[in-house]
N, C-alpha and C. Protein backbone atom coordinates (compact mmCIF):
# COMPACT_ATOMS: atom_id res chain seq x y z
N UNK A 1 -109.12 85.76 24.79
CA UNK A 1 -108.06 85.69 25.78
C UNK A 1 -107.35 84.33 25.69
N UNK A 2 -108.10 83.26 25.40
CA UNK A 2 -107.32 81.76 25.56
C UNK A 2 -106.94 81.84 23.95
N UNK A 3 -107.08 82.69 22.75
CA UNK A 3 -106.30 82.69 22.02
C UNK A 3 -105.19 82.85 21.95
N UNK A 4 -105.16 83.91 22.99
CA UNK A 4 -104.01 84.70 22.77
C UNK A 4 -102.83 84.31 23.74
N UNK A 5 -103.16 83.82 24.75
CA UNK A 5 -102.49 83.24 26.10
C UNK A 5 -101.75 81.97 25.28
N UNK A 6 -102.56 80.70 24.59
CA UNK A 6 -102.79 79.86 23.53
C UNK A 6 -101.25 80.19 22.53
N UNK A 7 -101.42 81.69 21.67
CA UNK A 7 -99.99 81.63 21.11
C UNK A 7 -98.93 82.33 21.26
N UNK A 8 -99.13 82.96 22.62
CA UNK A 8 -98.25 83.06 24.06
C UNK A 8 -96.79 82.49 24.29
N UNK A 9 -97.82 81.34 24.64
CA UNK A 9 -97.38 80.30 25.10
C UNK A 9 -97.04 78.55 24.43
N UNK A 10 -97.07 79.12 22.98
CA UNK A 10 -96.91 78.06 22.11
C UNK A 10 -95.75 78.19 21.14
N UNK A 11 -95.50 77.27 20.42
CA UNK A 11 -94.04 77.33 19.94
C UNK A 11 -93.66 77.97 19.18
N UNK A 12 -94.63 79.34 18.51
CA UNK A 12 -93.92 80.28 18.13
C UNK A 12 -94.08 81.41 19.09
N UNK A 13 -94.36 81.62 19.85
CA UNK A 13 -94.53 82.74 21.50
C UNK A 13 -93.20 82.95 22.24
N UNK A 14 -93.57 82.74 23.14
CA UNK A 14 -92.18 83.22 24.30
C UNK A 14 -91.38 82.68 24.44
N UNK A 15 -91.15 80.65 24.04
CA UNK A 15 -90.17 80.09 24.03
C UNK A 15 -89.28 80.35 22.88
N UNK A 16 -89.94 80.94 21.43
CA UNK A 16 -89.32 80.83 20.18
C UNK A 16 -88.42 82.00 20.45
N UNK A 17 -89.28 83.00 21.41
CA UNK A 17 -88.64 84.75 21.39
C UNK A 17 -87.46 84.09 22.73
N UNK A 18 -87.29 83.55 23.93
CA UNK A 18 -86.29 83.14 24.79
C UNK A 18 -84.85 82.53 23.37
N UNK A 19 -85.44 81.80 22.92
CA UNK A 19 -84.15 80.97 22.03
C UNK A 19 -83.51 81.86 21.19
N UNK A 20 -84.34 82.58 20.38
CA UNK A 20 -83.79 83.44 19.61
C UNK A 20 -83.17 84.85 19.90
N UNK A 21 -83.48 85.41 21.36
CA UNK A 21 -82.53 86.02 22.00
C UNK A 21 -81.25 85.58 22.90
N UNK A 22 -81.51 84.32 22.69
CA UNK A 22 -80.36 83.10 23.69
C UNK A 22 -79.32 82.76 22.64
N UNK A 23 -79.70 82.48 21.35
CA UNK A 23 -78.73 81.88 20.68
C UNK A 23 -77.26 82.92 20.11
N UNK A 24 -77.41 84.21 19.58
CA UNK A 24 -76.49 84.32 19.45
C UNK A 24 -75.54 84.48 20.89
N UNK A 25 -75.95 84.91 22.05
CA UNK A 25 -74.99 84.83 23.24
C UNK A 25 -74.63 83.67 23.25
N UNK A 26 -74.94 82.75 22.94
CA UNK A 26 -74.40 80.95 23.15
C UNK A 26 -73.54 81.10 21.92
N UNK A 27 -73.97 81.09 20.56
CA UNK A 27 -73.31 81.52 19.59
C UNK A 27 -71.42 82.34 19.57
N UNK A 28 -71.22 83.69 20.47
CA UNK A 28 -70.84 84.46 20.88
C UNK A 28 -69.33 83.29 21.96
N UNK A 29 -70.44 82.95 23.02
CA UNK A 29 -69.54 81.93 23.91
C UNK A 29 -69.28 80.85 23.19
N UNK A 30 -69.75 80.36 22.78
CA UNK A 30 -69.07 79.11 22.17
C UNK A 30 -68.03 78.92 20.88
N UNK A 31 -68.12 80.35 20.25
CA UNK A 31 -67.03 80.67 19.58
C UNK A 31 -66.03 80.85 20.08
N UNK A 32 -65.87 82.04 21.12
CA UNK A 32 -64.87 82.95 22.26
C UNK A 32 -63.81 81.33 22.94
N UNK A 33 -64.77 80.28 23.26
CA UNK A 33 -64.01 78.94 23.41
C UNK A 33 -63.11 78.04 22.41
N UNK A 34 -63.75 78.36 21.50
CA UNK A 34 -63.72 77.29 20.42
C UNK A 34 -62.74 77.99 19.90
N UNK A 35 -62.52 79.14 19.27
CA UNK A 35 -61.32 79.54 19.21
C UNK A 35 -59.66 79.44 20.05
N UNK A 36 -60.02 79.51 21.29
CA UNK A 36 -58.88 79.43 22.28
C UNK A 36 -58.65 78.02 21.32
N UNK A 37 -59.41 77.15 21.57
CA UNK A 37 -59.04 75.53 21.44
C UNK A 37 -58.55 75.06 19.82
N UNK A 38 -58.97 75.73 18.66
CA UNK A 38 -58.22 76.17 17.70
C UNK A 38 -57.92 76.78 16.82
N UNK A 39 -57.16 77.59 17.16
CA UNK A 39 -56.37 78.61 17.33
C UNK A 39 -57.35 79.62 15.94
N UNK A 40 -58.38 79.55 16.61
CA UNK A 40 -59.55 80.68 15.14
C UNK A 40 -59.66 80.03 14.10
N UNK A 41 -59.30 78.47 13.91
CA UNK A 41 -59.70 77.65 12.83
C UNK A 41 -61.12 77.49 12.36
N UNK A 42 -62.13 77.21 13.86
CA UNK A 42 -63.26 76.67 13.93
C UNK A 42 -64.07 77.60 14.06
N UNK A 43 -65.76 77.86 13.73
CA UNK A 43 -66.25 78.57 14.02
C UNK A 43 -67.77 77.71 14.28
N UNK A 44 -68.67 78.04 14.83
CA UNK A 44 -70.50 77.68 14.67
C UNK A 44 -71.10 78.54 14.28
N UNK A 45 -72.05 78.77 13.94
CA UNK A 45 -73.42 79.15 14.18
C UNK A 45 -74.84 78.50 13.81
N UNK A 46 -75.96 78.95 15.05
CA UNK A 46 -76.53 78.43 15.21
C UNK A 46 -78.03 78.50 14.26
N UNK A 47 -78.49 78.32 13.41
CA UNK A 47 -79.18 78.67 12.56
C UNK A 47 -80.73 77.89 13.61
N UNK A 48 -81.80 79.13 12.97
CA UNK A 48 -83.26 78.40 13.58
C UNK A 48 -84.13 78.40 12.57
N UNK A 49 -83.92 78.19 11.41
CA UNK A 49 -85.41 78.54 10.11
C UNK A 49 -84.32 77.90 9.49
N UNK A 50 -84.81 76.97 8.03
CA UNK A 50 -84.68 77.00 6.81
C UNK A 50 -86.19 77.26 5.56
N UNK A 51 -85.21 77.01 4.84
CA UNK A 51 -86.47 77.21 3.82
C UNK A 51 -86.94 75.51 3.36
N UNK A 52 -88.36 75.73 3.58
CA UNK A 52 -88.96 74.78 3.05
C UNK A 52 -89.29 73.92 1.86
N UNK A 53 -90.09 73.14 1.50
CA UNK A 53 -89.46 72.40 0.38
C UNK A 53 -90.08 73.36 -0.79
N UNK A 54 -91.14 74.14 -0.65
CA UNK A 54 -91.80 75.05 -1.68
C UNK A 54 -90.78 76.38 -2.02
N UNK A 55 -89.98 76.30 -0.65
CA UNK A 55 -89.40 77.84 -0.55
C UNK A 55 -90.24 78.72 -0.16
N UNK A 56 -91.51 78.85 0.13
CA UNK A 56 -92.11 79.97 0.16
C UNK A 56 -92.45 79.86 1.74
N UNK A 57 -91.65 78.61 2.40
CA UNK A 57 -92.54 78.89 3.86
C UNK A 57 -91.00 78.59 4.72
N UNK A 58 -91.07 78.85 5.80
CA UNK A 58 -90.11 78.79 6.46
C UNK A 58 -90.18 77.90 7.84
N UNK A 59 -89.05 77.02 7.86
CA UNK A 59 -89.31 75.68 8.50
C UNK A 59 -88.38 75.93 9.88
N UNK A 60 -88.81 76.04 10.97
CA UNK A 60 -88.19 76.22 12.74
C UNK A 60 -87.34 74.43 13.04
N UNK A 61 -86.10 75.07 12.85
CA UNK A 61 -85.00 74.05 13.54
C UNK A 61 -84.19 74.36 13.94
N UNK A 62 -83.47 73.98 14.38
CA UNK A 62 -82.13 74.26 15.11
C UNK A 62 -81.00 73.42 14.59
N UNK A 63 -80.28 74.22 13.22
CA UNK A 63 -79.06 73.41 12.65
C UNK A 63 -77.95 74.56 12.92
N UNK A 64 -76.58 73.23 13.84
CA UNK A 64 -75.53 73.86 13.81
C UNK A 64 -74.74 73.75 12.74
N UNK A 65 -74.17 74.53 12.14
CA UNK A 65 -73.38 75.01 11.46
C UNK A 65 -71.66 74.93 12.06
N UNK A 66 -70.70 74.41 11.41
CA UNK A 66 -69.05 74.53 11.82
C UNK A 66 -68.45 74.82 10.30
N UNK A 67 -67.72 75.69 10.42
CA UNK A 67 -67.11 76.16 9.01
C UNK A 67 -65.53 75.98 9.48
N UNK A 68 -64.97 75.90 8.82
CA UNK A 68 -63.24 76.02 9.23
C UNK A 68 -62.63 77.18 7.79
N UNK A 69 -61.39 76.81 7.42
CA UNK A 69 -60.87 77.68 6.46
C UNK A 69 -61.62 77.24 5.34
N UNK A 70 -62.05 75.85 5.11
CA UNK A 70 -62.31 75.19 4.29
C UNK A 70 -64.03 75.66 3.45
N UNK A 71 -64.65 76.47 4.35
CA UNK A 71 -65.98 76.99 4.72
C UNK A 71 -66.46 75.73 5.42
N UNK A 72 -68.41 75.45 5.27
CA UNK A 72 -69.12 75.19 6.03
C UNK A 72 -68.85 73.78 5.54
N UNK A 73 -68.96 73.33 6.13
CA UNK A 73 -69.11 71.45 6.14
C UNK A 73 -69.94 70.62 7.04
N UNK A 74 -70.38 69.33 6.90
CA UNK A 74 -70.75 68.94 8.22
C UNK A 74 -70.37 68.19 8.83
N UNK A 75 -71.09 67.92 9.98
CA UNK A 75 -70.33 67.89 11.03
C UNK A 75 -69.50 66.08 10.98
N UNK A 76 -69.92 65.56 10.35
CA UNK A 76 -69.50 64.13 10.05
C UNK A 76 -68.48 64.36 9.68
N UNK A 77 -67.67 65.35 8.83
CA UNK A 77 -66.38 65.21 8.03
C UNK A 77 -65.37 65.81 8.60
N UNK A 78 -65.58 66.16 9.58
CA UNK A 78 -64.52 66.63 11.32
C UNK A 78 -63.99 65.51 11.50
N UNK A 79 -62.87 65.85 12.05
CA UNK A 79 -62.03 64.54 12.78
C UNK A 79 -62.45 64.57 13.76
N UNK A 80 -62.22 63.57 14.49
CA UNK A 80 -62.28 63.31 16.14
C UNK A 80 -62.47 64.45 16.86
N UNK A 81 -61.41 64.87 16.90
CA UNK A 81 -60.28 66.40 17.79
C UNK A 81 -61.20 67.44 17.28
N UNK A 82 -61.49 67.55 16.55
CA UNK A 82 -62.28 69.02 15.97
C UNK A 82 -63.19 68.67 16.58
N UNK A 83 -64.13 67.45 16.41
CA UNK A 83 -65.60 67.21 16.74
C UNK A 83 -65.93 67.81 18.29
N UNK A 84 -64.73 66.79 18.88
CA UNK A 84 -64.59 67.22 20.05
C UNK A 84 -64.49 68.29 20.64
N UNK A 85 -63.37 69.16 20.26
CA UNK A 85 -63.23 70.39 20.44
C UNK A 85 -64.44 71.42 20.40
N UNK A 86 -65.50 71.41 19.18
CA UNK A 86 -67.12 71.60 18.94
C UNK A 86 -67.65 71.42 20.10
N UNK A 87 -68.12 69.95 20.69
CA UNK A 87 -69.00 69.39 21.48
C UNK A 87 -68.25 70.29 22.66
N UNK A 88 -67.01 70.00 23.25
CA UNK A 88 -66.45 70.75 24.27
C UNK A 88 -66.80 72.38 24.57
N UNK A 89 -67.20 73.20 23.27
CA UNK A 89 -67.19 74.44 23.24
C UNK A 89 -68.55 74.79 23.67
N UNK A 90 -69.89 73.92 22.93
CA UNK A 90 -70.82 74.26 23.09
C UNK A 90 -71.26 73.82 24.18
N UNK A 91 -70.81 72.87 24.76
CA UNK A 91 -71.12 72.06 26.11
C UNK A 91 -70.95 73.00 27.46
N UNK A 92 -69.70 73.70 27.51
CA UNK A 92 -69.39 74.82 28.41
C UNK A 92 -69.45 75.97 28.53
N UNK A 93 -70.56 76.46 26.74
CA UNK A 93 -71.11 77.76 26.83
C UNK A 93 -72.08 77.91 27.05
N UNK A 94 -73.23 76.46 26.93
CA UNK A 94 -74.17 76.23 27.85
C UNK A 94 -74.55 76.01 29.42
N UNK A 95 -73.30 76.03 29.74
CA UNK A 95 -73.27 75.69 30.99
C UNK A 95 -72.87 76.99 31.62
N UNK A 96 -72.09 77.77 31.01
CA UNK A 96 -72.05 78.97 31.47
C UNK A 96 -73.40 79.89 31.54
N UNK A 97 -74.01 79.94 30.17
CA UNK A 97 -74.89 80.39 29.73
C UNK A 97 -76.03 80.10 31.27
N UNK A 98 -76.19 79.03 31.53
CA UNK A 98 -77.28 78.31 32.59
C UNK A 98 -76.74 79.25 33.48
N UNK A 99 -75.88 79.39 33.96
CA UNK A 99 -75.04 79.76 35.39
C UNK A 99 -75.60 81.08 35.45
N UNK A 100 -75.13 81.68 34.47
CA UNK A 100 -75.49 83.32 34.63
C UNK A 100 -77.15 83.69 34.68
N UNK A 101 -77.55 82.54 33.64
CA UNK A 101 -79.22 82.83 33.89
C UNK A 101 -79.51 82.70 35.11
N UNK A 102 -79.16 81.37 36.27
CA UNK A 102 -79.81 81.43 37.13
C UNK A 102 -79.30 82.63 38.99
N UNK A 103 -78.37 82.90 37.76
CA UNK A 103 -77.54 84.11 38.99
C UNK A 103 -76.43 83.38 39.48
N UNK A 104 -76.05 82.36 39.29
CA UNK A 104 -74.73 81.28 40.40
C UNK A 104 -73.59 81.02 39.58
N UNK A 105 -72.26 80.66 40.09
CA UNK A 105 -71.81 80.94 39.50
C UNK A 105 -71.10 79.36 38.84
N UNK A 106 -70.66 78.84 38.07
CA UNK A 106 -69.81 77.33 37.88
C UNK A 106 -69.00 77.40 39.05
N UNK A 107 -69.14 76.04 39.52
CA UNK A 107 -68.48 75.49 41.30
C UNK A 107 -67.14 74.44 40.14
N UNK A 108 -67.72 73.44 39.74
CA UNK A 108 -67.08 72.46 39.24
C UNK A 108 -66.94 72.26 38.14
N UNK A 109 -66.24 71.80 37.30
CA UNK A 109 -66.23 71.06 35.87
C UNK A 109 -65.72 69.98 35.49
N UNK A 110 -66.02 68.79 35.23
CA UNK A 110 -65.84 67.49 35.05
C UNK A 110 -65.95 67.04 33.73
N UNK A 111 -64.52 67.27 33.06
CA UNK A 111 -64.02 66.46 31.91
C UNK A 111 -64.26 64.94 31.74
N UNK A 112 -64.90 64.43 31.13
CA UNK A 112 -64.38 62.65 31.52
C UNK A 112 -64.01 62.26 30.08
N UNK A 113 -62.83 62.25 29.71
CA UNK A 113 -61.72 61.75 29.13
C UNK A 113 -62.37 62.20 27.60
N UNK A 114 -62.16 61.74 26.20
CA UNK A 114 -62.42 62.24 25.36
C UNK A 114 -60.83 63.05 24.98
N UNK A 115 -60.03 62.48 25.24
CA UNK A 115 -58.42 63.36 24.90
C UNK A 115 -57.66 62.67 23.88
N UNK A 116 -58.55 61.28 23.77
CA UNK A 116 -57.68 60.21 23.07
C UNK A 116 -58.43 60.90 21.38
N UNK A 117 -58.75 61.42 21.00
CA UNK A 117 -58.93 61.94 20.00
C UNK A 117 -58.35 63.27 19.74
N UNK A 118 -57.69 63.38 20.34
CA UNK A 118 -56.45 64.85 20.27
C UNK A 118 -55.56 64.41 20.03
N UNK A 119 -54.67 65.29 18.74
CA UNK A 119 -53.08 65.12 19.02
C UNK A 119 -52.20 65.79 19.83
N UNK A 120 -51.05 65.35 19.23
CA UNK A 120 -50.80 66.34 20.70
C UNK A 120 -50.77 68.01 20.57
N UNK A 121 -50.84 68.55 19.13
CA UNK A 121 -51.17 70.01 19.31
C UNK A 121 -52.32 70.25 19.95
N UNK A 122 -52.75 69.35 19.81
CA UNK A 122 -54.81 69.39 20.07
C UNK A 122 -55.08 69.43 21.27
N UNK A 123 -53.96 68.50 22.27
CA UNK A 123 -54.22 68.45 23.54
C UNK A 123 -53.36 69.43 24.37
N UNK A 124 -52.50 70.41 23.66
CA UNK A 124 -51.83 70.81 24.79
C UNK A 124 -52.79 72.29 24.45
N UNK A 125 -53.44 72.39 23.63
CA UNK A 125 -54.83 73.82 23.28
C UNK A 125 -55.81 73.25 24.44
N UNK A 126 -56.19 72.17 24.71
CA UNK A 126 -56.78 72.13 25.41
C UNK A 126 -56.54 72.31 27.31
N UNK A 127 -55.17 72.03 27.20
CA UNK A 127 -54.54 72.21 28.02
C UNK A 127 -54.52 73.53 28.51
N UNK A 128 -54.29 74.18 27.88
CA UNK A 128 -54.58 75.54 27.46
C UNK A 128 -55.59 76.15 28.15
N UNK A 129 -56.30 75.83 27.09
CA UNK A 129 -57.96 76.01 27.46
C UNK A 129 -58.57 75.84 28.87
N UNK A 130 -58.17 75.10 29.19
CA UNK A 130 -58.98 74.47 30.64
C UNK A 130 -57.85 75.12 31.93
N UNK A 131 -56.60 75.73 31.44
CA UNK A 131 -56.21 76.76 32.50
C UNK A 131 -56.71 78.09 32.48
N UNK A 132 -56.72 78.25 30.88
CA UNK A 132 -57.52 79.53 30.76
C UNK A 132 -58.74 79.98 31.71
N UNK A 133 -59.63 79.02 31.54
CA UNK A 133 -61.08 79.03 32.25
C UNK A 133 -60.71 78.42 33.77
N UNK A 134 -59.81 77.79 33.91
CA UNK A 134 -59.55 77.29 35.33
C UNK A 134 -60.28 78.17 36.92
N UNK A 135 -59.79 79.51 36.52
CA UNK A 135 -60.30 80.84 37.63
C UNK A 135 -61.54 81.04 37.35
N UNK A 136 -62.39 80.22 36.61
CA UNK A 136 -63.99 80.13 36.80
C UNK A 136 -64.64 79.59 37.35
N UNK A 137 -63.27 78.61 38.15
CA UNK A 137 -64.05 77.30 38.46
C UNK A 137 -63.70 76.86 40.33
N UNK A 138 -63.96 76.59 41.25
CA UNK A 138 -63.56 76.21 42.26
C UNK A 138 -63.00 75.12 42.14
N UNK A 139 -63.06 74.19 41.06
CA UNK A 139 -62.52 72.77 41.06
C UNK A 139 -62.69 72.27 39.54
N UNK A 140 -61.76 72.01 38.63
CA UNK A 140 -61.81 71.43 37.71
C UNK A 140 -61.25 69.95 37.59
N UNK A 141 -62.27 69.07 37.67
CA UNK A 141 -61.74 67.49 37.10
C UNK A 141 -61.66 66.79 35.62
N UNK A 142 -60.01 66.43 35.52
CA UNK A 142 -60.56 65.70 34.49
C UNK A 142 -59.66 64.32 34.76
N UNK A 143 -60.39 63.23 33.80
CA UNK A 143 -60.58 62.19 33.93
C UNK A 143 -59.56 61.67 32.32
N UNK A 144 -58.68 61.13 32.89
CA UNK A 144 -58.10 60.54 31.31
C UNK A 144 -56.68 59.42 31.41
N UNK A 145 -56.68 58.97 30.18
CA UNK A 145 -55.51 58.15 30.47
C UNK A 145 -54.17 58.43 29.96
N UNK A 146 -54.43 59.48 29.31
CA UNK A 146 -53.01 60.04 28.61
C UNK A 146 -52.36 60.17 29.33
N UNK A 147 -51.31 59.84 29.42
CA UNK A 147 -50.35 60.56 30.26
C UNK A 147 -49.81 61.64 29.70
N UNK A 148 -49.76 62.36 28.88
CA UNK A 148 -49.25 63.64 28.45
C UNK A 148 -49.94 64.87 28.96
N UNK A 149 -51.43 64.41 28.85
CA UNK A 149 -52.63 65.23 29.35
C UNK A 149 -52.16 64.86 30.98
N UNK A 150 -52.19 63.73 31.31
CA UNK A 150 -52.19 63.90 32.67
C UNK A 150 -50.80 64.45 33.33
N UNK A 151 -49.78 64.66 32.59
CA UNK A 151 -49.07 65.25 33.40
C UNK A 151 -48.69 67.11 32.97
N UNK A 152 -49.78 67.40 32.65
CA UNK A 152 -49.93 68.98 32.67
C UNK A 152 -50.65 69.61 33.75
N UNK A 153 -50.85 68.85 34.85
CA UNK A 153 -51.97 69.18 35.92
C UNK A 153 -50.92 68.68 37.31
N UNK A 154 -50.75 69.68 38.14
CA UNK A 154 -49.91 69.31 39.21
C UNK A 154 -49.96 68.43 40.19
N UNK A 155 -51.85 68.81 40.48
CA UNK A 155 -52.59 67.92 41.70
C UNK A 155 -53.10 66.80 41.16
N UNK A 156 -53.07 65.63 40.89
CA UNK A 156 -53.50 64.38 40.25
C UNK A 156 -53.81 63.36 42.05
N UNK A 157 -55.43 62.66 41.13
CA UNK A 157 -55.43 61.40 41.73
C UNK A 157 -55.32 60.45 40.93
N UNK A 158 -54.52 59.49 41.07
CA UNK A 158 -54.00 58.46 40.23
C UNK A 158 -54.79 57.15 40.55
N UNK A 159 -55.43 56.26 39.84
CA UNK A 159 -56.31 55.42 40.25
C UNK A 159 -55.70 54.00 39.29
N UNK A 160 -54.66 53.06 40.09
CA UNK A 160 -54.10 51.78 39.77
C UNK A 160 -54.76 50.61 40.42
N UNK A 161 -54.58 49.62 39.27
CA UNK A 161 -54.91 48.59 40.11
C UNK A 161 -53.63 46.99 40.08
N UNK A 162 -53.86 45.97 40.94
CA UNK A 162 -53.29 45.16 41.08
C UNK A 162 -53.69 43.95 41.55
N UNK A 163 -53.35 43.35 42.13
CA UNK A 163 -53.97 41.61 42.12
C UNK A 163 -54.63 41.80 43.96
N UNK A 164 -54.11 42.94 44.17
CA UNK A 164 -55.14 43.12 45.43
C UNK A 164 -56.74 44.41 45.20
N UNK A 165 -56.66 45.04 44.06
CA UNK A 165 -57.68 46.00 43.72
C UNK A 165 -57.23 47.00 43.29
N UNK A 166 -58.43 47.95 43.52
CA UNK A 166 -57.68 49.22 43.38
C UNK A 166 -57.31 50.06 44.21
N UNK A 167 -56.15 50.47 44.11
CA UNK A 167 -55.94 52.05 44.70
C UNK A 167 -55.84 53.49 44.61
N UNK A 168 -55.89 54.34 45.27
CA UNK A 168 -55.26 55.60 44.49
C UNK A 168 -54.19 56.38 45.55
N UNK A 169 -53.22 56.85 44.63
CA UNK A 169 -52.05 57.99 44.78
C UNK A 169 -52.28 59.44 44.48
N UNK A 170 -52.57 60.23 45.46
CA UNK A 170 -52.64 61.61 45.45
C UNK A 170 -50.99 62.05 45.17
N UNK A 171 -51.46 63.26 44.41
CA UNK A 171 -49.75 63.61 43.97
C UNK A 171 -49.94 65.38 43.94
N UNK A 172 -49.54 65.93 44.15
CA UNK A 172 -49.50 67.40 43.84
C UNK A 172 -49.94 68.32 45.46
């Protein structure tokens, strides 16, 4: 019985069988995003085994994968904006992913800046993007200094400062 409970409950058991029925739905969402953001350029997937150095045994990891037109590459040879766009996709299909597991639904979402690596096609997809998903959200913040980005959003708090501190200007 404590064998079996033992590889149950060990890292090839119920957590290996949770991930590996988790990943392609994360897989799934984080594409469905990542696409909006460009325009079906980008893709992931999430790989959990390679082959080992004999080949004959098979080694448990978790390598993401991003291919573009170009095929698979890694992830170092992304620009900024792509990288970003990546981290952005998988970041909010996990978070979705969480939401639905625990039954509740996303209240908020809090961007904090990361735009200065977009151009401006890059940022107005994202722009995009984050109205797209907007009706998921009771409140979406983001945080940035662009002004191009910041003036695609109606309701802004504007946060200046001057030789007396800081202030802020509500606008929208």
């Amino acid at each position: 019985v404590y064998r079996a409970v033992s590889e149950a409950f060990g890292r090839k058991g119920i957590q290996a069988l949770m991930i590996e029925n988790l990943l392609p739905q994360l897989a799934a969402m984080t594409n469905q995003i990542l696409g909006r953001l460009s325009e079906h350029q980008l893709h992931v997937q999430f790989v959990t085994q390679r082959a080992g150095r004999k080949r004959k045994t098979l080694i448990d990891t978790l390598d993401i994968l991003i291919a573009d037109v170009r095929g698979t590459r890694p992830y170092e040879t992304y620009s900024g904006g792509e990288a970003f766009r990546v981290n952005f996709s998988i970041r909010l299909a996990i978070a979705r992913l969480l939401a639905m597991r625990s039954g509740t639904a996303l209240q908020m979402l809090i961007v904090d800046d990361g735009f200065g690596t977009q151009d401006s096609e890059g940022c107005d997809r994202l722009i995009a993007a984050i109205e797209a998903i907007a009706p998921d959200f009771a409140c979406i913040l983001t945080i940035t200094h662009m002004p191009h980005f910041r003036e695609a959003f109606q309701t802004r708090i504007d946060v200046f400062k001057d030789e007396s501190g800081s202030h802020i200007a509500i606008s929208g």
